[in-house]
N, C-alpha and C. Protein backbone atom coordinates (compact mmCIF):
# COMPACT_ATOMS: atom_id res chain seq x y z
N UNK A 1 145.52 -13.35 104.90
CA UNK A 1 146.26 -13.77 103.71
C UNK A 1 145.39 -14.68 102.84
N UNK A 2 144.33 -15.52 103.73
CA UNK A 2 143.82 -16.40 102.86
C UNK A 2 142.62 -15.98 101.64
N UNK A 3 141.92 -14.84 102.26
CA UNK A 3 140.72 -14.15 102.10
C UNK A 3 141.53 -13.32 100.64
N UNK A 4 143.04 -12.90 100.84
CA UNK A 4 143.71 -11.78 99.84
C UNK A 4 143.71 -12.82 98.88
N UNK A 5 144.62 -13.94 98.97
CA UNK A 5 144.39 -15.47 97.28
C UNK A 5 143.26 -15.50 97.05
N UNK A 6 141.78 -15.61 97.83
CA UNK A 6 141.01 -15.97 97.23
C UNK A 6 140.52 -14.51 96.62
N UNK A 7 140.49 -13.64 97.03
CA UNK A 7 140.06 -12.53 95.93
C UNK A 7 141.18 -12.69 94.23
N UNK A 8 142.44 -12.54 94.95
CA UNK A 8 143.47 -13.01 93.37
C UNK A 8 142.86 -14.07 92.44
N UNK A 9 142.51 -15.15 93.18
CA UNK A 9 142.15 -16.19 92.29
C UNK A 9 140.58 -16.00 91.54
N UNK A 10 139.88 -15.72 92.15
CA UNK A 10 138.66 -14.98 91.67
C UNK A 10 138.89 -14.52 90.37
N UNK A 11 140.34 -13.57 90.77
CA UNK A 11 140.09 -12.11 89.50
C UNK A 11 140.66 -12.78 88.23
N UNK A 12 141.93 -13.81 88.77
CA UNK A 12 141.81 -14.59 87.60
C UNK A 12 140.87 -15.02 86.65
N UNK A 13 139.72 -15.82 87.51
CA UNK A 13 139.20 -16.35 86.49
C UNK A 13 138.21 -15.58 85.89
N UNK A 14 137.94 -14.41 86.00
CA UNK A 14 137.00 -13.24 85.79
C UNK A 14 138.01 -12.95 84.65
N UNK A 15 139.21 -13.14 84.47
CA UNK A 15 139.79 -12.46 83.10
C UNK A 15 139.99 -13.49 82.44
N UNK A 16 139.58 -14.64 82.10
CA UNK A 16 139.77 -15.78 81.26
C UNK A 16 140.95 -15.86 80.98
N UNK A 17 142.20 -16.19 81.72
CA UNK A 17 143.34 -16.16 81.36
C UNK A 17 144.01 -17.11 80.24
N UNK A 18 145.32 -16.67 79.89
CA UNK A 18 146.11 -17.37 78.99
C UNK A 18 147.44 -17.53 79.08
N UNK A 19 148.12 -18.73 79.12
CA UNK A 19 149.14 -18.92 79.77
C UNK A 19 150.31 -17.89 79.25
N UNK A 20 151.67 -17.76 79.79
CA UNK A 20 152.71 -17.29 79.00
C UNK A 20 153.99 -18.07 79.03
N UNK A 21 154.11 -18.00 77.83
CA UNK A 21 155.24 -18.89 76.88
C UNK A 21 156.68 -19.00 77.98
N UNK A 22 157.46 -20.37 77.46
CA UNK A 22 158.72 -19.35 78.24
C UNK A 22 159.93 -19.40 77.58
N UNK A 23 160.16 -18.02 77.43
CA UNK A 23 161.25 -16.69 76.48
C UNK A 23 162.56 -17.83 76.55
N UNK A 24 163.06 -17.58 75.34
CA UNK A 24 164.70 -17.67 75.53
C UNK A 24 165.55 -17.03 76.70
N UNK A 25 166.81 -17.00 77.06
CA UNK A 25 167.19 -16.30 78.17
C UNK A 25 167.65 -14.98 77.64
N UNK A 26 167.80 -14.28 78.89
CA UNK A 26 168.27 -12.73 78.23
C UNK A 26 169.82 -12.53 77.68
N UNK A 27 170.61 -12.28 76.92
CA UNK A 27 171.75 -11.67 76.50
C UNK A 27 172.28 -10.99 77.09
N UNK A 28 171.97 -10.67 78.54
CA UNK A 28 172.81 -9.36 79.50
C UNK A 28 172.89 -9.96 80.69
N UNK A 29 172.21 -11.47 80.63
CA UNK A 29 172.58 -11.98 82.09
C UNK A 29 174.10 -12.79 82.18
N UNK A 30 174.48 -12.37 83.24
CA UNK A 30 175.78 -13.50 83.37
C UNK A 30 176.11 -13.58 84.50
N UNK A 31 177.47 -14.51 84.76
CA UNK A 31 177.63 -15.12 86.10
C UNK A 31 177.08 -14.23 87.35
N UNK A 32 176.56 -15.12 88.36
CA UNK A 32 176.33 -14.77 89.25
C UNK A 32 177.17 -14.05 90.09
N UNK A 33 177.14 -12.75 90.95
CA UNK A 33 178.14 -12.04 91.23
C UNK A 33 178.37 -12.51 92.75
N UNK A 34 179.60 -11.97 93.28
CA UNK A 34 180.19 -12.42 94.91
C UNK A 34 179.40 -10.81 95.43
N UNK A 35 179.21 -11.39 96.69
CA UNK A 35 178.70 -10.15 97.42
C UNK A 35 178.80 -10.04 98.70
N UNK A 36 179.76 -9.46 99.44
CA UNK A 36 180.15 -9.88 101.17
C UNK A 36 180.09 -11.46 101.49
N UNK A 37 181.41 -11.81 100.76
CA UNK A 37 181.85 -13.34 101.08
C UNK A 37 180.23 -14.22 100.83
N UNK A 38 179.18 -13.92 99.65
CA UNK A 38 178.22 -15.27 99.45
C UNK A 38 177.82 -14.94 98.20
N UNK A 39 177.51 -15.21 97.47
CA UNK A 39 176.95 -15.34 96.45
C UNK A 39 175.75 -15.06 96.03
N UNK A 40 175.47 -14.45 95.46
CA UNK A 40 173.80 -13.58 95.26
C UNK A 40 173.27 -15.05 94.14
N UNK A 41 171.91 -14.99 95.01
CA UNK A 41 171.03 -16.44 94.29
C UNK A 41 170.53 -15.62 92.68
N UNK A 42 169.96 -14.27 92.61
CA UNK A 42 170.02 -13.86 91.63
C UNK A 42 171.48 -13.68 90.09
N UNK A 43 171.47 -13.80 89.09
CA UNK A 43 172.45 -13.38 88.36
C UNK A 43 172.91 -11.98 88.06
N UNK A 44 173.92 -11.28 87.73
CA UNK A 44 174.22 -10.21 87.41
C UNK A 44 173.65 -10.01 86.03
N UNK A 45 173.05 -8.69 86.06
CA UNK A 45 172.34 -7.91 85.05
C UNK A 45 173.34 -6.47 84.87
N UNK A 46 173.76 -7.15 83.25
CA UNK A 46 174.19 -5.86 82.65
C UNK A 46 173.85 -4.82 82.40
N UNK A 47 174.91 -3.74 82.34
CA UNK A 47 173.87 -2.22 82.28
C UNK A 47 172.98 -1.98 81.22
N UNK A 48 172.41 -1.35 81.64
CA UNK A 48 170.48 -1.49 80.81
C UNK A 48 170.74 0.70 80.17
N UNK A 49 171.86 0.91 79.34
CA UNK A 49 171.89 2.47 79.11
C UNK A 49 170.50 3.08 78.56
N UNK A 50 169.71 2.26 77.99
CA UNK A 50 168.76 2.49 77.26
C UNK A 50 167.47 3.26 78.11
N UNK A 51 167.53 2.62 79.34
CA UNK A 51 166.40 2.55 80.07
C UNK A 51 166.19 4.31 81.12
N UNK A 52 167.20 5.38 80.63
CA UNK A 52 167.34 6.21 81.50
C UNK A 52 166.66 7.24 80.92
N UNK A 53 165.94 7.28 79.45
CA UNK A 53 165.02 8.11 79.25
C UNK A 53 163.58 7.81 79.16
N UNK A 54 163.52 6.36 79.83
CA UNK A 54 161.94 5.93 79.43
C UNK A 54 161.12 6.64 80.87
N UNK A 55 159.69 6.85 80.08
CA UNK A 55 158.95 7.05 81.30
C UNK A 55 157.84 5.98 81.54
N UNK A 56 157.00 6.25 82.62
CA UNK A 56 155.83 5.12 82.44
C UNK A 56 154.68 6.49 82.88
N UNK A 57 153.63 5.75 82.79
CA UNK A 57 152.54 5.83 83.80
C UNK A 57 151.91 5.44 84.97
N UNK A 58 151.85 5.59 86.06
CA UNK A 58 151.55 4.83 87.17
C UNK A 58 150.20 4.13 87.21
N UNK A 59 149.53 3.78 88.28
CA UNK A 59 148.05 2.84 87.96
C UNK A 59 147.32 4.45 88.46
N UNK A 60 147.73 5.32 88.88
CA UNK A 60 146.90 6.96 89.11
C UNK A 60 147.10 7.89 88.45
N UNK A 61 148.10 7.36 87.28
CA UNK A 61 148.09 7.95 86.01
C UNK A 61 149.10 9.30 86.18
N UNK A 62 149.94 9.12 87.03
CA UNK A 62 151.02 9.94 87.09
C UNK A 62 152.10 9.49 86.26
N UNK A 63 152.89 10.34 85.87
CA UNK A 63 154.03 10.23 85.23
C UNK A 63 155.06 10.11 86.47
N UNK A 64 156.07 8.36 85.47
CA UNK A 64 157.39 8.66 86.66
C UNK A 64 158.16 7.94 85.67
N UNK A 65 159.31 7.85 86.10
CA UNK A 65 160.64 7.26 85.75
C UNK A 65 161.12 6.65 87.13
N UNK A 66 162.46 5.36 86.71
CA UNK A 66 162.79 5.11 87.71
C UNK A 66 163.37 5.53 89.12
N UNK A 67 163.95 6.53 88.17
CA UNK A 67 164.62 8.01 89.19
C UNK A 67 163.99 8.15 90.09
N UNK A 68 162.60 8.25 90.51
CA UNK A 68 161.70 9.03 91.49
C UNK A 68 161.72 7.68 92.72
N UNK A 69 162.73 6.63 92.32
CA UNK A 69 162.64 5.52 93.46
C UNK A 69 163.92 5.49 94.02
N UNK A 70 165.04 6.31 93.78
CA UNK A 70 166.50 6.18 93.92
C UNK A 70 166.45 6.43 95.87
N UNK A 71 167.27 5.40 96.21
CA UNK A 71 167.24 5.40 97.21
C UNK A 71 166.78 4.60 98.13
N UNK A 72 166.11 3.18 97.35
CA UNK A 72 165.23 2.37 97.79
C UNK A 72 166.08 1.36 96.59
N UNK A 73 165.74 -0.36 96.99
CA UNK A 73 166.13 -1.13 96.04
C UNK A 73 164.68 -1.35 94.88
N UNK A 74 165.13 -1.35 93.46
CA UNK A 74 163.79 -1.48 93.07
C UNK A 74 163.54 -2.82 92.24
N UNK A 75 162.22 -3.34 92.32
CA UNK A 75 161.97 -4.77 91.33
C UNK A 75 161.17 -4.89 90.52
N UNK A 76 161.46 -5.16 89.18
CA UNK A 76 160.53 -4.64 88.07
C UNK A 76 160.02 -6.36 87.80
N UNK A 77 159.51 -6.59 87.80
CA UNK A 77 158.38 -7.66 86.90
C UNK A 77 157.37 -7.10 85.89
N UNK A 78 157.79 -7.85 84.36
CA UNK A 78 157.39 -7.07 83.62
C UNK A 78 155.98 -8.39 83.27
N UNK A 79 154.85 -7.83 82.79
CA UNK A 79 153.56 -9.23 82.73
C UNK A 79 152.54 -8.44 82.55
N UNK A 80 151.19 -9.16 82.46
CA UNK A 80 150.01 -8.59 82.18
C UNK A 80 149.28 -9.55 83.11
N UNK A 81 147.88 -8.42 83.20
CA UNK A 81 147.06 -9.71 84.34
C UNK A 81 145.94 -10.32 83.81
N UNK A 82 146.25 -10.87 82.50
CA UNK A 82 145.63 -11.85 82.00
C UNK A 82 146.24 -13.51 82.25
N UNK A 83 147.49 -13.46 82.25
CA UNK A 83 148.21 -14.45 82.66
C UNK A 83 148.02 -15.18 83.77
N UNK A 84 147.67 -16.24 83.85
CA UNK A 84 147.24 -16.94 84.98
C UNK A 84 147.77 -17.84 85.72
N UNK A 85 149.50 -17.98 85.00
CA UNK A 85 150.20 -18.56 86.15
C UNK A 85 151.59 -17.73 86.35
N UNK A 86 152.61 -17.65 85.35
CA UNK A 86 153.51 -17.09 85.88
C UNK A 86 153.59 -15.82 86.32
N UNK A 87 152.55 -15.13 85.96
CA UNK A 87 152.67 -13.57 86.63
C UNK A 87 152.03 -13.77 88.26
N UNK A 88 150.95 -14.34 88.34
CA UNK A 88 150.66 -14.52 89.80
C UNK A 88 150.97 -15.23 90.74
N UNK A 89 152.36 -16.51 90.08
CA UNK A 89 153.04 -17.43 90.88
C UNK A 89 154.24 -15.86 91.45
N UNK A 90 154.71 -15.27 90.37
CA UNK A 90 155.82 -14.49 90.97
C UNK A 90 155.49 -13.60 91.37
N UNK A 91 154.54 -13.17 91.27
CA UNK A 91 154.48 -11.83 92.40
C UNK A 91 153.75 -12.00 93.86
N UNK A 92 153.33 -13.33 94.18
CA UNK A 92 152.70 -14.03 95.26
C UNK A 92 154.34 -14.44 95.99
N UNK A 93 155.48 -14.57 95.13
CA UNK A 93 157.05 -15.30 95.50
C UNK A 93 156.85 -13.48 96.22
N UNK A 94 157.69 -12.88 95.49
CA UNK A 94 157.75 -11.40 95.77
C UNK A 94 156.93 -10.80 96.86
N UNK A 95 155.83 -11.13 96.99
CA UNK A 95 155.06 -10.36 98.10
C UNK A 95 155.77 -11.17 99.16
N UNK A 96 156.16 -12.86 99.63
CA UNK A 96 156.58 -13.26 100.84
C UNK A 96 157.40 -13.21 100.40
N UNK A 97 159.04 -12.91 99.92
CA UNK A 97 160.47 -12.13 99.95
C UNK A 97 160.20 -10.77 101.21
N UNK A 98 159.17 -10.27 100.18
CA UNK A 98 158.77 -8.50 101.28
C UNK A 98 158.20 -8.72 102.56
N UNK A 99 157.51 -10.00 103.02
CA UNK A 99 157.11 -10.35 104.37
C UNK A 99 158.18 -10.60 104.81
N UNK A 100 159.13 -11.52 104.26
CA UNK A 100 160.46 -12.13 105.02
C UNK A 100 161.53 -10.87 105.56
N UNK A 101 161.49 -9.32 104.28
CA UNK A 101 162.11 -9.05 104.90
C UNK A 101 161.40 -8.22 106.24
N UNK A 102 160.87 -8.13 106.23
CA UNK A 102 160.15 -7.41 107.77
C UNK A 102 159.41 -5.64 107.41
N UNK A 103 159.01 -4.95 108.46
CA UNK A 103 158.38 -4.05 107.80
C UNK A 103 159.23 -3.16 107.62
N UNK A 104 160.65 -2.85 108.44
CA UNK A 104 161.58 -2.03 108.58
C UNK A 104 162.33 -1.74 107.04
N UNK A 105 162.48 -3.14 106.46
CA UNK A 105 163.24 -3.22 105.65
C UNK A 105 162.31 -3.10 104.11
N UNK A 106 161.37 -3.22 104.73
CA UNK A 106 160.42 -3.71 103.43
C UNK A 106 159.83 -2.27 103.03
N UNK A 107 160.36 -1.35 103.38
CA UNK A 107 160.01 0.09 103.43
C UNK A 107 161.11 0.66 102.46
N UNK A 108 162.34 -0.27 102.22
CA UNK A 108 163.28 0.13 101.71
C UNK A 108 163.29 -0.64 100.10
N UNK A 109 162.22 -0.82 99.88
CA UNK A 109 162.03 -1.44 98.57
C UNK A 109 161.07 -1.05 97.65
N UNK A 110 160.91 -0.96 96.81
CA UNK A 110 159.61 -0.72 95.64
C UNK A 110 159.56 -1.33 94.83
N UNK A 111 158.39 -2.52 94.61
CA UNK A 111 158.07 -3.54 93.53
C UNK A 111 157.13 -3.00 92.75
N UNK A 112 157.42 -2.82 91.53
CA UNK A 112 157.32 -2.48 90.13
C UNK A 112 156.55 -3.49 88.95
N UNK A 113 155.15 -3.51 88.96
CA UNK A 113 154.61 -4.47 87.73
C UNK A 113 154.09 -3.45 86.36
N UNK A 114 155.48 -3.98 85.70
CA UNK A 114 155.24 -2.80 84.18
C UNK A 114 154.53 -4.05 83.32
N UNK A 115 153.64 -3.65 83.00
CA UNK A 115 152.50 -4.07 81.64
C UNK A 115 152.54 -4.10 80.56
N UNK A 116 153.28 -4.89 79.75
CA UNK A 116 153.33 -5.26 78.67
C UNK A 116 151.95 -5.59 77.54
N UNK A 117 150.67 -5.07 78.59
CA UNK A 117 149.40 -5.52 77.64
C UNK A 117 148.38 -3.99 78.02
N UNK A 118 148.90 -2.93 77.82
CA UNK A 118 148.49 -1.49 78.10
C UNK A 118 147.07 -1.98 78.00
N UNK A 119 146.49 -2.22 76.15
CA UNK A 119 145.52 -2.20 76.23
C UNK A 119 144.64 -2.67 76.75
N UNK A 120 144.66 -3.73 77.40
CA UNK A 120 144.01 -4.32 78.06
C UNK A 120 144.16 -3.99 79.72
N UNK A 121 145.37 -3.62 80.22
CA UNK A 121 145.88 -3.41 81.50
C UNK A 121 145.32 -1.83 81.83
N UNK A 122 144.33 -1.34 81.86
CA UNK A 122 143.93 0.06 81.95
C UNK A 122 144.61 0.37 83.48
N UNK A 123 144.83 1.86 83.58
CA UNK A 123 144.69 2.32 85.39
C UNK A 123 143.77 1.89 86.34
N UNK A 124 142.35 0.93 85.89
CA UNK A 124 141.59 0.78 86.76
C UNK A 124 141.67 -0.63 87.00
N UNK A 125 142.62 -1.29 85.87
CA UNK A 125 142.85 -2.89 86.33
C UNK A 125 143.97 -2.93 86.97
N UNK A 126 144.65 -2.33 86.72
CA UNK A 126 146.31 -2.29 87.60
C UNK A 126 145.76 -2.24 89.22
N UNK A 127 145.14 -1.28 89.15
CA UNK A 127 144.81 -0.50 90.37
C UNK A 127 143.88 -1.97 91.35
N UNK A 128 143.50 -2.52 90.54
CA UNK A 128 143.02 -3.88 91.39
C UNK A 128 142.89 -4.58 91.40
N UNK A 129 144.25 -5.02 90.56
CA UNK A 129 144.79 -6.23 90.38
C UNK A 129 146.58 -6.06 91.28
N UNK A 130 147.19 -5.03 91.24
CA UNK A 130 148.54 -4.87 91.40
C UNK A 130 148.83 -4.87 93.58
N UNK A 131 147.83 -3.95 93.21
CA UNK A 131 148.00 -4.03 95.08
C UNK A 131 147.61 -5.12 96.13
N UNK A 132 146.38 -6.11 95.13
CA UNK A 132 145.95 -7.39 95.74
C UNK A 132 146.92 -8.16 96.31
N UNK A 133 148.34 -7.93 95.84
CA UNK A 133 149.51 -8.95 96.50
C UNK A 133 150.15 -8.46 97.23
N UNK A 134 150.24 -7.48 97.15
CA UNK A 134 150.76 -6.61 98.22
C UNK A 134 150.35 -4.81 98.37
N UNK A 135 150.10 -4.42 99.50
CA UNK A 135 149.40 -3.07 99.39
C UNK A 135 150.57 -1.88 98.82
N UNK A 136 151.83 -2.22 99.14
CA UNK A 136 153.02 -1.33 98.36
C UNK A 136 152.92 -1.47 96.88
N UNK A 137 152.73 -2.65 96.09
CA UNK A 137 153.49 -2.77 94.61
C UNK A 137 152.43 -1.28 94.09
N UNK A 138 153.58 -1.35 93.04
CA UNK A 138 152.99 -0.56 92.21
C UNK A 138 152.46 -0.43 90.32
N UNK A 139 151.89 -0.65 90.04
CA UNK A 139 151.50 -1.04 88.27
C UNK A 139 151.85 0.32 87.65
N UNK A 140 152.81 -0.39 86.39
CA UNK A 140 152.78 1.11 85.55
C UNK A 140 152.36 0.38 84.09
N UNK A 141 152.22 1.42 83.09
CA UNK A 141 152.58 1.19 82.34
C UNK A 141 153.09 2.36 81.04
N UNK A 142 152.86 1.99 79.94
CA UNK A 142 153.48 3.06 78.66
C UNK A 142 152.23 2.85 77.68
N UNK A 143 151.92 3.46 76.77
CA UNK A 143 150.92 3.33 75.43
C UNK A 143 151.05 2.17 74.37
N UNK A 144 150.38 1.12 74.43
CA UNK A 144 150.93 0.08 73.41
C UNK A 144 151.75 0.60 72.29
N UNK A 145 151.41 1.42 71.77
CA UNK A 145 152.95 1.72 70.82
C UNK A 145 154.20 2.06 71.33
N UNK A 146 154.38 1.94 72.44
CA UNK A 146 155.89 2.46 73.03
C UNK A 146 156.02 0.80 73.67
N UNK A 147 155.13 -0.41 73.91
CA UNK A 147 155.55 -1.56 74.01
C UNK A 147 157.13 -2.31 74.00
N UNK A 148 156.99 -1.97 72.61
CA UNK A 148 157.93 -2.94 71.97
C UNK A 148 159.29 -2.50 72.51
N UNK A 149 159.51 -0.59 72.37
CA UNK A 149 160.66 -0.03 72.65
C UNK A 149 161.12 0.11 74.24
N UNK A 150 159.46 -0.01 74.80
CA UNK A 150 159.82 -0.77 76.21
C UNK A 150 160.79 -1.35 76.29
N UNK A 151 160.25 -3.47 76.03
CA UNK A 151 160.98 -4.63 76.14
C UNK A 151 162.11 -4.09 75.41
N UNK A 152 162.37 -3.50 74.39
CA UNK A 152 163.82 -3.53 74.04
C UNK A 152 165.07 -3.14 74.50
N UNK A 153 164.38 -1.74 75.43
CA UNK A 153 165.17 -0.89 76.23
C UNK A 153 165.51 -1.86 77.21
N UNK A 154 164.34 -2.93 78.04
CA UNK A 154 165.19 -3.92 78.86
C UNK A 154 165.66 -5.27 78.31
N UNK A 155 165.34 -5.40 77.66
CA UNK A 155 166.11 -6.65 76.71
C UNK A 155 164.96 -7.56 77.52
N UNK A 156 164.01 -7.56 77.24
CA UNK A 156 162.79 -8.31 77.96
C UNK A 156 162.31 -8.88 76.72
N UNK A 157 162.00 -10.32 76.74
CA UNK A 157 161.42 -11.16 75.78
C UNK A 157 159.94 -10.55 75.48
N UNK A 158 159.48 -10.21 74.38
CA UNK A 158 158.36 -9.82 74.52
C UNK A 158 157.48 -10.26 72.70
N UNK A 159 156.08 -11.00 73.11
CA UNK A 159 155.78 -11.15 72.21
C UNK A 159 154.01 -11.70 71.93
N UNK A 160 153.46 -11.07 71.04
CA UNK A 160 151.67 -11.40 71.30
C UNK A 160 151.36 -12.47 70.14
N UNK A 161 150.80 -13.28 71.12
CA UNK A 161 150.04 -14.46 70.64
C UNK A 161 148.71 -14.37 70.18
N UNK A 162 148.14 -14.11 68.70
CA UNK A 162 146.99 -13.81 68.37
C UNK A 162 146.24 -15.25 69.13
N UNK A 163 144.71 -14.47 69.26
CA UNK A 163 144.04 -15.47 69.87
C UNK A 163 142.49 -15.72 68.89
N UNK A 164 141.70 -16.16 69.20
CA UNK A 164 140.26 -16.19 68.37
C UNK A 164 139.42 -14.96 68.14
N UNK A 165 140.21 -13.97 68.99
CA UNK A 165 139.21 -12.42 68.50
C UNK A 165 140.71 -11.42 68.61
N UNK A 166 140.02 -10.19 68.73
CA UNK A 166 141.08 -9.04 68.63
C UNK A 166 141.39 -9.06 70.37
N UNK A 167 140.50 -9.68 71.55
CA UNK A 167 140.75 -8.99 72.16
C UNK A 167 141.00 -10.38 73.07
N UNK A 168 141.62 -11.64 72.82
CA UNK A 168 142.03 -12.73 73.09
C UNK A 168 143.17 -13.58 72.96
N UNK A 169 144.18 -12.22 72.65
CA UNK A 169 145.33 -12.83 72.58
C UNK A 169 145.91 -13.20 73.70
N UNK A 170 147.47 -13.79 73.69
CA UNK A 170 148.23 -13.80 75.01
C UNK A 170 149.36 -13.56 74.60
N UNK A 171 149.91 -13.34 75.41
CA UNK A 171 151.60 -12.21 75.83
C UNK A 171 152.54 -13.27 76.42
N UNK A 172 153.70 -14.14 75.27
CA UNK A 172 154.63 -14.73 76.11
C UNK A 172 155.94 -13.62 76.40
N UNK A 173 156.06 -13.69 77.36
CA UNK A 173 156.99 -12.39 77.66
C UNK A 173 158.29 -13.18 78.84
N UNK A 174 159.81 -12.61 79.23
CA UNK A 174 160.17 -12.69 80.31
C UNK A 174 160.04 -12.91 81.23
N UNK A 175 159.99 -13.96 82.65
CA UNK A 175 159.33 -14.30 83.48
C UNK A 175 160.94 -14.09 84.65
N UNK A 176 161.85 -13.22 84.58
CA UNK A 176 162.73 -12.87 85.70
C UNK A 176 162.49 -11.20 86.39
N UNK A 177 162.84 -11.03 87.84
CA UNK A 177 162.82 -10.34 88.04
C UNK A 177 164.13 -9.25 88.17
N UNK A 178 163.87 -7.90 87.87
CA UNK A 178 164.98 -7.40 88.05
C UNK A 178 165.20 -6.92 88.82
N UNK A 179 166.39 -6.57 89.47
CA UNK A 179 166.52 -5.32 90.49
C UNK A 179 166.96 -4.56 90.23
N UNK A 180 167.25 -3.51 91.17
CA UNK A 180 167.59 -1.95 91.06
C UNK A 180 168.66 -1.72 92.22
N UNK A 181 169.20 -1.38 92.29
CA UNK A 181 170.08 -1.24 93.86
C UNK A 181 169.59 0.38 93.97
N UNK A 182 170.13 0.91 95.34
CA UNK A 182 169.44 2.40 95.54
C UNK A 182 169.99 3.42 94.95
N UNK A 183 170.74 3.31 94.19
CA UNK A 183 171.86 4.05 93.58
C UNK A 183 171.09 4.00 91.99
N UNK A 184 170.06 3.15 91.42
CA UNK A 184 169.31 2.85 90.45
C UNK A 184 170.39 2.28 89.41
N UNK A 185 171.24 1.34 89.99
CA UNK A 185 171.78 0.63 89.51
C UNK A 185 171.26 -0.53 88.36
N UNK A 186 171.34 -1.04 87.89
CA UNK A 186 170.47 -2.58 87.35
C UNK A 186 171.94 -3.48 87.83
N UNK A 187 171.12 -4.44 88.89
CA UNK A 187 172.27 -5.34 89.53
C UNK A 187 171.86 -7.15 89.12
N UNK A 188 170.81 -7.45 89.25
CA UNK A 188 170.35 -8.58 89.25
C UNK A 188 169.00 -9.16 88.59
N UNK A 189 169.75 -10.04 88.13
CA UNK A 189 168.13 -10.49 87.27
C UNK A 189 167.71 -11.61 88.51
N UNK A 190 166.49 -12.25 89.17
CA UNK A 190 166.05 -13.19 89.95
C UNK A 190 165.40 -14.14 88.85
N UNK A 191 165.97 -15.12 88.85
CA UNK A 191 165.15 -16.12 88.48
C UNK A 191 164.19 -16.57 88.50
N UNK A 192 163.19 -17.10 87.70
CA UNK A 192 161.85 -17.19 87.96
C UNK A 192 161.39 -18.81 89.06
N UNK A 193 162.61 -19.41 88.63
CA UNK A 193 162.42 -20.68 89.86
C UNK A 193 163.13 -20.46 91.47
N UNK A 194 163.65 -18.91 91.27
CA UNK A 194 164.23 -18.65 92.71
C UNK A 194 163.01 -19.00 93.92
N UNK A 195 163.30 -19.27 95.02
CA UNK A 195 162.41 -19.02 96.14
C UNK A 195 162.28 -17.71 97.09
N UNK A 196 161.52 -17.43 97.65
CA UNK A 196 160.98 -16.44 98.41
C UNK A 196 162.43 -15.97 99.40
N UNK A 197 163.06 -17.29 100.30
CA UNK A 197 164.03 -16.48 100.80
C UNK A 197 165.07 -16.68 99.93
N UNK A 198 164.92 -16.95 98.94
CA UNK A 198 166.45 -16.70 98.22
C UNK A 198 166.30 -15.39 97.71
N UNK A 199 165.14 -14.94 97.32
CA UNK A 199 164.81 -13.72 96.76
C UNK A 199 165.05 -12.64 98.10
N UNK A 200 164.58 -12.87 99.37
CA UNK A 200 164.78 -12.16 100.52
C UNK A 200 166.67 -11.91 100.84
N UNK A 201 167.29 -13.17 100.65
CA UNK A 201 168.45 -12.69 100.79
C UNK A 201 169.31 -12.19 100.29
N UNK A 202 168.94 -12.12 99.11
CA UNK A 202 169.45 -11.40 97.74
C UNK A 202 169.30 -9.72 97.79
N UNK A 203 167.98 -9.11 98.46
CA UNK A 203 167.64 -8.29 99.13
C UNK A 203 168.06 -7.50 99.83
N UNK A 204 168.40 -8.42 101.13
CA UNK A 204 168.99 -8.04 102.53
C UNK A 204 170.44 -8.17 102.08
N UNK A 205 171.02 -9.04 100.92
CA UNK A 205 172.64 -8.26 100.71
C UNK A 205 172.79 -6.81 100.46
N UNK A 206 171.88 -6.72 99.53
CA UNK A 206 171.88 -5.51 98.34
C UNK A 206 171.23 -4.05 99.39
N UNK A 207 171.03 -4.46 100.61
CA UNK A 207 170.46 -3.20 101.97
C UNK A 207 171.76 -3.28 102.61
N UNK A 208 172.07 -4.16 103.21
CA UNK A 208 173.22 -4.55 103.54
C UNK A 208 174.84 -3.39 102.75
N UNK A 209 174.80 -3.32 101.43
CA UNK A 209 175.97 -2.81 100.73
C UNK A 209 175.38 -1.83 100.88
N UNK A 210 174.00 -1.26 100.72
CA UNK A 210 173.68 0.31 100.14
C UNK A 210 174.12 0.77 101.99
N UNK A 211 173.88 0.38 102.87
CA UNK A 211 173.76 0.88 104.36
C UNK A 211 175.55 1.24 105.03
N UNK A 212 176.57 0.17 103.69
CA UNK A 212 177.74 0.36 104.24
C UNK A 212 178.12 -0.84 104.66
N UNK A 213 177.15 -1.61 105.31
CA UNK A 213 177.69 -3.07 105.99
C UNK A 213 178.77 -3.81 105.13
């Protein structure tokens, strides 16, 4: 584990990072929902209708949609890996949620880092930057001109910060995670100050309902 941060932190500073802003809240989040007598640490995320014709690209340059994960819970973190703290504080949270839940369970999940900075985020940076936190996640993304209609389709804060050249900007964007239930529901937004097992038990409810329990 220690040898995996220090390669992450490396790659950081090999991309001269730039911080990201933090967004107003989203318009589709609301009260937190009941879930087998406890309370999910994440909030309820309203339905997202928009999001059922988008496609992405994977980091191997396949075409998918969310569809091709139904059946599994899914977690989208949307960021670029120029960002040098909140994208690699939360997906370092996210990788120990997926240790906590074990390997059995952690088979029943697919973490999702969609790229809000295409141009810069090529298939060959995803590809080794995305799996460094965990060998499952997976990087997608869309063509900077389909960006914007991205974030809109998820109601994701999204926005570029010119910088001193063309190719030095930064991206304050959304910093919650979403989920998916296996049914490709949109159930929960996770907070970006949630912790690892709050994020794990939020999880193990949402396996828990899909299994029947």
């Amino acid at each position: 584990m220690r040898s995996c941060l220090s390669k992450i932190f490396v790659f950081f500073l090999a991309l001269g990072a730039v911080s990201c802003g933090d967004p107003p809240p989203s318009p589709l989040i609301e009260a937190a929902p009941q879930g087998h007598g406890q309370r999910f640490y994440g909030r309820k995320l309203a339905p997202l209708p928009e999001i059922e014709t988008l496609s992405f690209l994977d980091m191997n340059g396949q075409k998918r949609s969310l569809s091709d994960w139904h059946g599994k819970l899914v977690l989208l973190f949307f960021g670029y890996t120029h960002c040098p703290d909140a994208c690699p504080t939360a997906l370092l949270r996210i990788a120990e949620a997926m240790n906590r839940l074990g390997e059995h369970d952690g088979k029943k999940v697919q973490v999702l880092f969609v790229t809000l900075d295409p141009e810069r985020d090529t298939e060959e940076v995803l590809r080794a930057y995305v799996p460094a936190f965990h060998p499952s996640f997976m990087g997608l993304h869309v063509p900077q001109a389909q960006v914007q209609e991205l974030a809109d389709a998820f109601r994701v804060f999204y926005q570029i910060v010119p910088g001193t050249d063309s190719m030095s900007y930064s991206v304050d964007h959304g910093v919650d995670t979403y989920v998916f239930d296996a049914g490709g529901n949109p159930r929960l937004s996770i907070p970006y100050q949630a912790t690892a097992e709050e994020m794990a038990s939020d999880l193990r409810e949402l396996l828990s309902e899909a299994a029947g329990g």
